[in-house]
PDB file of N, CA and C in Angstrom:
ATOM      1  N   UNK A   1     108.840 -71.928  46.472  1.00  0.00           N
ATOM      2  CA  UNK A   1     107.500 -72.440  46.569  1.00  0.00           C
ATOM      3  C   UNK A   1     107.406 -73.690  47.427  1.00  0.00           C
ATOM      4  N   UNK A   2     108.824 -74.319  47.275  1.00  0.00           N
ATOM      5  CA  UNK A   2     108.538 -75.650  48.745  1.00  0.00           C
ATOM      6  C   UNK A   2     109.990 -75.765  49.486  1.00  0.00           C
ATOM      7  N   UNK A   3     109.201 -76.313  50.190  1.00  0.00           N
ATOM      8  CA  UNK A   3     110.214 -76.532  51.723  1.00  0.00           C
ATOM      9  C   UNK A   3     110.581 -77.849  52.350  1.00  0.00           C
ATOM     10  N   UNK A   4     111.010 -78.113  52.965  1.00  0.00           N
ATOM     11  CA  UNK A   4     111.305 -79.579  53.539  1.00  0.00           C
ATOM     12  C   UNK A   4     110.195 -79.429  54.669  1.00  0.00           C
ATOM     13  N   UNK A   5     109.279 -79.747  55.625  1.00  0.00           N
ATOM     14  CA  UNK A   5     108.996 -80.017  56.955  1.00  0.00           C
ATOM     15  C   UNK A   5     109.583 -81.056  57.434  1.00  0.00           C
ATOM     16  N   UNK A   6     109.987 -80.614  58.535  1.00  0.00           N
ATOM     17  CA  UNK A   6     110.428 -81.688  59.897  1.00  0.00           C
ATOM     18  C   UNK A   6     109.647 -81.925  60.797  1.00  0.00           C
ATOM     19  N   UNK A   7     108.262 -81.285  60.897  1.00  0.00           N
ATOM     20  CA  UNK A   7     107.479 -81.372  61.594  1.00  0.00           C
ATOM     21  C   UNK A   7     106.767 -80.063  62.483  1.00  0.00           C
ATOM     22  N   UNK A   8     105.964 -79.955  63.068  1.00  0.00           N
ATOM     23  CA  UNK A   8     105.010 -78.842  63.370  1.00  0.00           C
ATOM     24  C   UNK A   8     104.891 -79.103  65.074  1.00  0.00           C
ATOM     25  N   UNK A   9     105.180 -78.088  65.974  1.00  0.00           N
ATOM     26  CA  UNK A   9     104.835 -78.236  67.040  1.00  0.00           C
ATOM     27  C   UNK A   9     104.269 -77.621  67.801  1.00  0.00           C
ATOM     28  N   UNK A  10     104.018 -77.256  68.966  1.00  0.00           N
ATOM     29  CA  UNK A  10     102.816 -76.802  70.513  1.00  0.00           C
ATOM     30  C   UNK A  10     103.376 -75.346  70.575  1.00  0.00           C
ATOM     31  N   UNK A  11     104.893 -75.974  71.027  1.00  0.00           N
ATOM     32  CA  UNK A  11     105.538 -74.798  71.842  1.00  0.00           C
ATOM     33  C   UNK A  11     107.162 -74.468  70.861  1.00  0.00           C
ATOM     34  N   UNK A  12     107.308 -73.486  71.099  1.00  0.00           N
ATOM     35  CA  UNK A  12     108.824 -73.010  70.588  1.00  0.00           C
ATOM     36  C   UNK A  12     109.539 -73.776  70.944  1.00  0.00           C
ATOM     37  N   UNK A  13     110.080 -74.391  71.953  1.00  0.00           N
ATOM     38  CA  UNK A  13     110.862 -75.403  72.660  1.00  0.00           C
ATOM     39  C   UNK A  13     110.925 -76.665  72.180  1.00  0.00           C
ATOM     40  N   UNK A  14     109.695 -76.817  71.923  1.00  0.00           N
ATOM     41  CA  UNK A  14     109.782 -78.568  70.960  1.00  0.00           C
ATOM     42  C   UNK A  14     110.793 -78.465  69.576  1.00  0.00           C
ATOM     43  N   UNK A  15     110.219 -77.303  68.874  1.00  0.00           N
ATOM     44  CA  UNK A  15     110.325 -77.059  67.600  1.00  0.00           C
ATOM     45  C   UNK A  15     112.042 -76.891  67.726  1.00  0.00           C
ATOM     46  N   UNK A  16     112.777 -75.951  68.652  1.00  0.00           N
ATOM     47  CA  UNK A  16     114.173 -75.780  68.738  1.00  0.00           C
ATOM     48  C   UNK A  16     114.313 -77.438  68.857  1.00  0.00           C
ATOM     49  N   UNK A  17     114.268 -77.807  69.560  1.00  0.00           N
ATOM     50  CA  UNK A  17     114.766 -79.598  69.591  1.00  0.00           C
ATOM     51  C   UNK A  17     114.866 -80.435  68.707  1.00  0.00           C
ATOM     52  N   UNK A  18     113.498 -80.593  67.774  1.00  0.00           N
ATOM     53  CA  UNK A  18     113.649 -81.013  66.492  1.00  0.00           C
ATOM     54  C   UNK A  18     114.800 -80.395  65.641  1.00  0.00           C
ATOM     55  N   UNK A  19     114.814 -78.942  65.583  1.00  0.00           N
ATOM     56  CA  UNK A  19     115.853 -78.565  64.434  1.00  0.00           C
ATOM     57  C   UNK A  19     117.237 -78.508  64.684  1.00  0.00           C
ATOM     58  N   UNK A  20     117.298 -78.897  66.380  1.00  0.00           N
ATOM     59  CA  UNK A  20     118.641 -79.176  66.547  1.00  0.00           C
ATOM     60  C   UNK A  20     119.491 -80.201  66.481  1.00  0.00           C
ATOM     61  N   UNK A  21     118.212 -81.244  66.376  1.00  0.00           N
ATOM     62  CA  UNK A  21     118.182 -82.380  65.727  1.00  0.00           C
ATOM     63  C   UNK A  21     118.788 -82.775  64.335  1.00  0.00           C
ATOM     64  N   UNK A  22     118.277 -82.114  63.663  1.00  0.00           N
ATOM     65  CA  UNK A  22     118.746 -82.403  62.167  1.00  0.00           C
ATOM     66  C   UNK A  22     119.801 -81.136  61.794  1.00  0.00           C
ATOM     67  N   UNK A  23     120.403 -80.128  62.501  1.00  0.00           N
ATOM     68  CA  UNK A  23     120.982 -79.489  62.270  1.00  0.00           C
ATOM     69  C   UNK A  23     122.534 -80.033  61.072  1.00  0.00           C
ATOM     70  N   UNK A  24     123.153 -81.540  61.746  1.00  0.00           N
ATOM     71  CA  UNK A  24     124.416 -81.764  61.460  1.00  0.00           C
ATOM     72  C   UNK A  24     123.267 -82.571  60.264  1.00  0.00           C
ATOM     73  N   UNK A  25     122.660 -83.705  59.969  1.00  0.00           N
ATOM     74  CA  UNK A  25     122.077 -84.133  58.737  1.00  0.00           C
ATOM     75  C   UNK A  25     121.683 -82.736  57.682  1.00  0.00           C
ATOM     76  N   UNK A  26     121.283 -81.843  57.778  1.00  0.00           N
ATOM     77  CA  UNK A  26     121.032 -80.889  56.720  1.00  0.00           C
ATOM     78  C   UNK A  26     122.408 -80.303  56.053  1.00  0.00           C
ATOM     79  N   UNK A  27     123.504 -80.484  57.427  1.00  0.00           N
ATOM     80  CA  UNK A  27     124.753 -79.682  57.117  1.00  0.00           C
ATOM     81  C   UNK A  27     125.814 -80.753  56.158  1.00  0.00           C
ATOM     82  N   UNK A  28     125.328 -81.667  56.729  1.00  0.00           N
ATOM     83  CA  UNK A  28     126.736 -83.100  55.921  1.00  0.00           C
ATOM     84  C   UNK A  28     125.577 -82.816  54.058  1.00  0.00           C
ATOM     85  N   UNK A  29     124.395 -82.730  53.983  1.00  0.00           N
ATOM     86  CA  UNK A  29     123.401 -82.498  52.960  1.00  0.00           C
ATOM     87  C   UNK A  29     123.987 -81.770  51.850  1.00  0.00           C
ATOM     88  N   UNK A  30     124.483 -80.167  52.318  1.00  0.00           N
ATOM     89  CA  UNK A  30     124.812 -79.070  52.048  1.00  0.00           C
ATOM     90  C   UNK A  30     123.435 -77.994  51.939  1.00  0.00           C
ATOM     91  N   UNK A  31     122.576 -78.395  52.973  1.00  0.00           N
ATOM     92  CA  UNK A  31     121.020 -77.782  52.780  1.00  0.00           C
ATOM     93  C   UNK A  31     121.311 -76.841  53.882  1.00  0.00           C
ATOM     94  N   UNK A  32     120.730 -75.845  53.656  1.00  0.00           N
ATOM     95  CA  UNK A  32     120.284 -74.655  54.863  1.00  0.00           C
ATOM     96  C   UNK A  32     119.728 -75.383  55.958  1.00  0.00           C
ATOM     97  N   UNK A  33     120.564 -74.968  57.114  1.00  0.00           N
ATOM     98  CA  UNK A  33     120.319 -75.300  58.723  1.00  0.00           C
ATOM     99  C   UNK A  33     118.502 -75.015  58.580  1.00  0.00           C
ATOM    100  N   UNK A  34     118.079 -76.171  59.624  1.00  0.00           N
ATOM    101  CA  UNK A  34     116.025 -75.365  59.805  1.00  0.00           C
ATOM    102  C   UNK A  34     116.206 -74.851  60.626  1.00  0.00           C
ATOM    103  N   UNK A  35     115.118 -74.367  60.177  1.00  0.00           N
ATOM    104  CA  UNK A  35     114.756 -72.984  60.481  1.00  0.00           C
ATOM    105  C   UNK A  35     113.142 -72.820  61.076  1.00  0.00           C
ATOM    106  N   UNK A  36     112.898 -72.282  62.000  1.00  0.00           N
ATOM    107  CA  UNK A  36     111.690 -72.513  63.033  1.00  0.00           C
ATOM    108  C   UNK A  36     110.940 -71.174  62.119  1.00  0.00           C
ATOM    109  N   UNK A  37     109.139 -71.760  62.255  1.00  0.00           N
ATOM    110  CA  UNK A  37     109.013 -70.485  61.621  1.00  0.00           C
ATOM    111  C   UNK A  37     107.132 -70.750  62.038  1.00  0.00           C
ATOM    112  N   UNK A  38     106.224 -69.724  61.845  1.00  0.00           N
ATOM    113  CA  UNK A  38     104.988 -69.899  62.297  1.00  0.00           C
ATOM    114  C   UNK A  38     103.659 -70.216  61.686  1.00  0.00           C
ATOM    115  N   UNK A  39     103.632 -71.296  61.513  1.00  0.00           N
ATOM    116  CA  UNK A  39     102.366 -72.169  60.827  1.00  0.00           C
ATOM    117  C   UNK A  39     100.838 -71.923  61.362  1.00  0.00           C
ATOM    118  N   UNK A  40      99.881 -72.001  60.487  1.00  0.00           N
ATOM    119  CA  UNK A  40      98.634 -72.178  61.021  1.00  0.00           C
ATOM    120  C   UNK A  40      98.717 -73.172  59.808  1.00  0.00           C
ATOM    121  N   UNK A  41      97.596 -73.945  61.223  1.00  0.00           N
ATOM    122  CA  UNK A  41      97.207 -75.768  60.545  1.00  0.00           C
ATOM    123  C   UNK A  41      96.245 -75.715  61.519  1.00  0.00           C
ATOM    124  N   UNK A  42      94.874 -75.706  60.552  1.00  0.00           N
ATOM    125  CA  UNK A  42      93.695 -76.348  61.509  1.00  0.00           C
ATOM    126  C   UNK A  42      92.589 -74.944  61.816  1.00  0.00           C
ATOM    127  N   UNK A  43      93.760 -73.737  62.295  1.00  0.00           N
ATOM    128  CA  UNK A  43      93.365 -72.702  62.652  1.00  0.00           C
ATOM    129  C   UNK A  43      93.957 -72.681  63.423  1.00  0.00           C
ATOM    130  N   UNK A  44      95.021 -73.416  63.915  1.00  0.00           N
ATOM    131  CA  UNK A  44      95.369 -73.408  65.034  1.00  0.00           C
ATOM    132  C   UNK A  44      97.436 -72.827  64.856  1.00  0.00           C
ATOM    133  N   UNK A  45      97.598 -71.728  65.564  1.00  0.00           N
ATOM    134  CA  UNK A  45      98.904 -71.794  65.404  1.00  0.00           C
ATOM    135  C   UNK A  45     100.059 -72.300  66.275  1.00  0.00           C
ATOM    136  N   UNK A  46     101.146 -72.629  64.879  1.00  0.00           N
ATOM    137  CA  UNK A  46     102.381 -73.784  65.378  1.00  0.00           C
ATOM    138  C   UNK A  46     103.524 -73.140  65.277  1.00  0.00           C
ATOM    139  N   UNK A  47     104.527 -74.258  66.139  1.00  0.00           N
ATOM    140  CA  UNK A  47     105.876 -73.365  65.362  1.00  0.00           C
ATOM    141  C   UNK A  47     106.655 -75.050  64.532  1.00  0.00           C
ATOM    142  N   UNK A  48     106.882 -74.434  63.208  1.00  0.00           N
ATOM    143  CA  UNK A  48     107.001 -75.422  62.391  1.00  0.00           C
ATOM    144  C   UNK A  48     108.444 -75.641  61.583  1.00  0.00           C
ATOM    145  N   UNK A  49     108.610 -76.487  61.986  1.00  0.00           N
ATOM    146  CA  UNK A  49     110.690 -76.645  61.156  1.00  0.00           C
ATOM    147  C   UNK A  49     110.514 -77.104  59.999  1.00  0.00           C
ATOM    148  N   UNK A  50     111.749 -76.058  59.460  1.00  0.00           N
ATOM    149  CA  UNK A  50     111.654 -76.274  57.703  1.00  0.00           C
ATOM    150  C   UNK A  50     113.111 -75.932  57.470  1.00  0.00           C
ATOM    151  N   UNK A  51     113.126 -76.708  55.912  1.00  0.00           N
ATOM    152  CA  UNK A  51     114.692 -76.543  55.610  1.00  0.00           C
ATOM    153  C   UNK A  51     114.235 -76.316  54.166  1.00  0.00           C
ATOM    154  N   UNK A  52     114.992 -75.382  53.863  1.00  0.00           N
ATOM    155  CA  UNK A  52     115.421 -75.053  52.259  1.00  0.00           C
ATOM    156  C   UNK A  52     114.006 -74.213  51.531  1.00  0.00           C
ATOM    157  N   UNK A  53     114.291 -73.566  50.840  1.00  0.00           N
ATOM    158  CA  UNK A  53     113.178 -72.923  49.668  1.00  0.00           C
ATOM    159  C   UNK A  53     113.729 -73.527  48.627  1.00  0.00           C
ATOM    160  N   UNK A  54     112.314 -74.502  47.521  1.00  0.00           N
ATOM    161  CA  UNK A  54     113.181 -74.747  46.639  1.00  0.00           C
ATOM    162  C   UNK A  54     112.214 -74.100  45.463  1.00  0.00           C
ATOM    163  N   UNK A  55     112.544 -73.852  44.553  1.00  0.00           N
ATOM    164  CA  UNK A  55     111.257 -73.590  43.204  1.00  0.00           C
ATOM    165  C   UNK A  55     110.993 -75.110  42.835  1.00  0.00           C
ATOM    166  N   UNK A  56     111.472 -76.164  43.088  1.00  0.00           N
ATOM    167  CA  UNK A  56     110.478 -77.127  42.365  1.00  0.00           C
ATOM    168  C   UNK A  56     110.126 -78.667  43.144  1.00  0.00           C
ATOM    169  N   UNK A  57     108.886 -79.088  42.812  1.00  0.00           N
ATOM    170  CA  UNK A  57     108.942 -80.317  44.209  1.00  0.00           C
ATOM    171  C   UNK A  57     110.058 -81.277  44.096  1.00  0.00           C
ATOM    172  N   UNK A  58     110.960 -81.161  42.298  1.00  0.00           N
ATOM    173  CA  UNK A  58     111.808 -82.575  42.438  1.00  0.00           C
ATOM    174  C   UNK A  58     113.128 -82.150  43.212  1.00  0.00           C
ATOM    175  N   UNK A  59     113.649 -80.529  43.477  1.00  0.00           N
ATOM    176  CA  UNK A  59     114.549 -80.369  44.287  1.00  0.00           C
ATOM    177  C   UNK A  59     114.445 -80.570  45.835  1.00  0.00           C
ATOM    178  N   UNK A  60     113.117 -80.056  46.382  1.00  0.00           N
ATOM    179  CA  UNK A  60     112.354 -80.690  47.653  1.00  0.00           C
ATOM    180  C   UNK A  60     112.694 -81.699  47.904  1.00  0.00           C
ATOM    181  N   UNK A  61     112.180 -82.921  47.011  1.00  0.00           N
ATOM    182  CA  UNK A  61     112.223 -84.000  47.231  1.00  0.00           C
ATOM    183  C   UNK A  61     113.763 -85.068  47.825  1.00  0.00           C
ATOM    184  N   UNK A  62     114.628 -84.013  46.801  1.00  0.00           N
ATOM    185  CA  UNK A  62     115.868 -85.085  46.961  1.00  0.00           C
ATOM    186  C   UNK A  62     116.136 -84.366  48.467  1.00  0.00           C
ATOM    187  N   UNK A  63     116.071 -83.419  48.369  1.00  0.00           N
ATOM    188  CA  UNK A  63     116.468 -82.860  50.061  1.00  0.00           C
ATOM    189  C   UNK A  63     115.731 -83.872  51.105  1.00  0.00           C
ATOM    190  N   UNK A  64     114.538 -83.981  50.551  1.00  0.00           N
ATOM    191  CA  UNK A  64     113.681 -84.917  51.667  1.00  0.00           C
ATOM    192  C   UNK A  64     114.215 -86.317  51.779  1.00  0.00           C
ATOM    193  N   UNK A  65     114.835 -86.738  51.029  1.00  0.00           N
ATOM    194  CA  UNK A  65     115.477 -87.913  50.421  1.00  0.00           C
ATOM    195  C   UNK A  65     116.538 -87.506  52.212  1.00  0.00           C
ATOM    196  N   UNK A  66     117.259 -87.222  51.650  1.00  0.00           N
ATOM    197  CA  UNK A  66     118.130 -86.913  52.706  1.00  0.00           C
ATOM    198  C   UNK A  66     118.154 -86.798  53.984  1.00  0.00           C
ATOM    199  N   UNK A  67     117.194 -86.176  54.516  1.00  0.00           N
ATOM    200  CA  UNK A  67     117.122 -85.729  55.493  1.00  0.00           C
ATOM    201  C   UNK A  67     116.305 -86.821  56.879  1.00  0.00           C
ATOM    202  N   UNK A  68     115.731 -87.816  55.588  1.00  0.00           N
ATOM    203  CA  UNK A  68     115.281 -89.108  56.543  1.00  0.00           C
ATOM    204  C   UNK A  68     113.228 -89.276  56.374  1.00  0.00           C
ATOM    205  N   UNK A  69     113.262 -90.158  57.374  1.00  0.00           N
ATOM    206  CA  UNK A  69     111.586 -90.707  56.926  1.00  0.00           C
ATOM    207  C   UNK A  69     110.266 -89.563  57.560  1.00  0.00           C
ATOM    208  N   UNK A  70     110.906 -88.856  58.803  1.00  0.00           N
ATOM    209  CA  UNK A  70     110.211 -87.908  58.823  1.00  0.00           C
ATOM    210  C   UNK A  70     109.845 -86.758  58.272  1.00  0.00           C
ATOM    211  N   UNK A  71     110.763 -86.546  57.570  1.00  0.00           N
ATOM    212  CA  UNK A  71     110.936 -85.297  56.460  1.00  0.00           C
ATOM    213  C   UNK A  71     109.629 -85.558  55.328  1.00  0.00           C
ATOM    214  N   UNK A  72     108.657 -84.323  55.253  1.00  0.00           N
ATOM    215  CA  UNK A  72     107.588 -84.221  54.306  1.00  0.00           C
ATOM    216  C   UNK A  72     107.438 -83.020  53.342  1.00  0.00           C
ATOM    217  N   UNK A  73     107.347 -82.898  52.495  1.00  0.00           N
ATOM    218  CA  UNK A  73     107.357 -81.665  51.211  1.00  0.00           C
ATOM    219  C   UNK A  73     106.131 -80.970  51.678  1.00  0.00           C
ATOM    220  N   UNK A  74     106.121 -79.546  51.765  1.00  0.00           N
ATOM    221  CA  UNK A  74     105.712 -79.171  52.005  1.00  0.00           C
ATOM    222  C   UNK A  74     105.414 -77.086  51.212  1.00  0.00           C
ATOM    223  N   UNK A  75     104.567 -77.021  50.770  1.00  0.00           N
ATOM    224  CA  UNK A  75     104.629 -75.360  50.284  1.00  0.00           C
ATOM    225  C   UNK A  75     104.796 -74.345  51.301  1.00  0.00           C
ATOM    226  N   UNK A  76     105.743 -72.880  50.911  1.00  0.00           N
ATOM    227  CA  UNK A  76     105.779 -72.020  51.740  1.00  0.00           C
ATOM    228  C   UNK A  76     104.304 -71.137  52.019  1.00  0.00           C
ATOM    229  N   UNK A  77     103.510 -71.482  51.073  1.00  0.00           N
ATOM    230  CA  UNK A  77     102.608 -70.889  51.571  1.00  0.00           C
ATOM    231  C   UNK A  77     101.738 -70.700  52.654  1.00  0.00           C
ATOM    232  N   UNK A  78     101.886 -69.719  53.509  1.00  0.00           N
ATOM    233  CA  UNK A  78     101.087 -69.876  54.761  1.00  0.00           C
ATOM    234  C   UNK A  78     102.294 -69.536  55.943  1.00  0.00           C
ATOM    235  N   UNK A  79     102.994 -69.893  55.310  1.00  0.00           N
ATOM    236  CA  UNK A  79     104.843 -69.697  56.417  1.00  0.00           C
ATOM    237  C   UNK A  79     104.382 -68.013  56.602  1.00  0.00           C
ATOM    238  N   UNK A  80     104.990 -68.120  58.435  1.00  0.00           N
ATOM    239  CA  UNK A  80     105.197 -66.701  58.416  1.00  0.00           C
ATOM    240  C   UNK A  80     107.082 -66.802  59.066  1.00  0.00           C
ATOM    241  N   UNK A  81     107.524 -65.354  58.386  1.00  0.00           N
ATOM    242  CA  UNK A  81     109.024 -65.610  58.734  1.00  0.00           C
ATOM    243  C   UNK A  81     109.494 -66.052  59.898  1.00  0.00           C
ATOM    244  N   UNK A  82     111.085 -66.271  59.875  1.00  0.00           N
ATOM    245  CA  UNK A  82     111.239 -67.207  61.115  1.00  0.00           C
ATOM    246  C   UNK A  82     111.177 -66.801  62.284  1.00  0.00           C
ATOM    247  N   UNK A  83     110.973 -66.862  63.260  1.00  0.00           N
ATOM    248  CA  UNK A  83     111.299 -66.584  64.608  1.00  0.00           C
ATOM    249  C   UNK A  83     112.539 -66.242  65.355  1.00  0.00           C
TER     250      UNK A  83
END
C-alpha cells in the first residue's frame, strides 16, 4: 500500500538518473533497487521513482529515513507497473 518516492519526472531519462542515483543508498539500506514506473499527477502523466512496497506507513517511513531528505511516502495507488 506504500512506497518510498524519489521524485516524479517529464521524461524517462530524468527519472533513470534519479534512480541511478540512489541505486547504491537503497542497496547499503537492504531496500529494493527504484524502480521507474508511470504516475498521473495533475492529469498529467510522469515517470515516477519508487522504492519498496510496504503494507504499513511506519515501514515506509524508516526506509524514507534512509534514503535521505528527498525521499517522500507515498501510496501505490495510481502506480502503473514499471517500465
Amino acid at each position: 500500500k506504500f512506497t518510498v518516492s524519489l521524485g516524479s519526472f517529464s521524461t524517462y531519462s530524468r527519472a533513470q538518473m534519479q534512480a541511478d542515483r540512489h541505486r547504491a543508498r537503497a542497496q547499503s539500506a537492504n531496500l529494493a533497487n527504484p524502480r521507474i514506473v508511470k504516475v498521473n499527477v495533475g492529469g498529467k502523466q510522469l515517470y515516477g521513482v519508487r522504492v519498496g512496497r510496504f503494507q504499513d506507513r511506519a515501514a515506509a517511513d524508516k526506509a524514507r529515513q534512509q534514503l535521505g531528505a528527498e525521499a517522500k511516502i507515498a501510496t501505490t495507488d495510481g502506480e502503473q507497473p514499471g517500465i
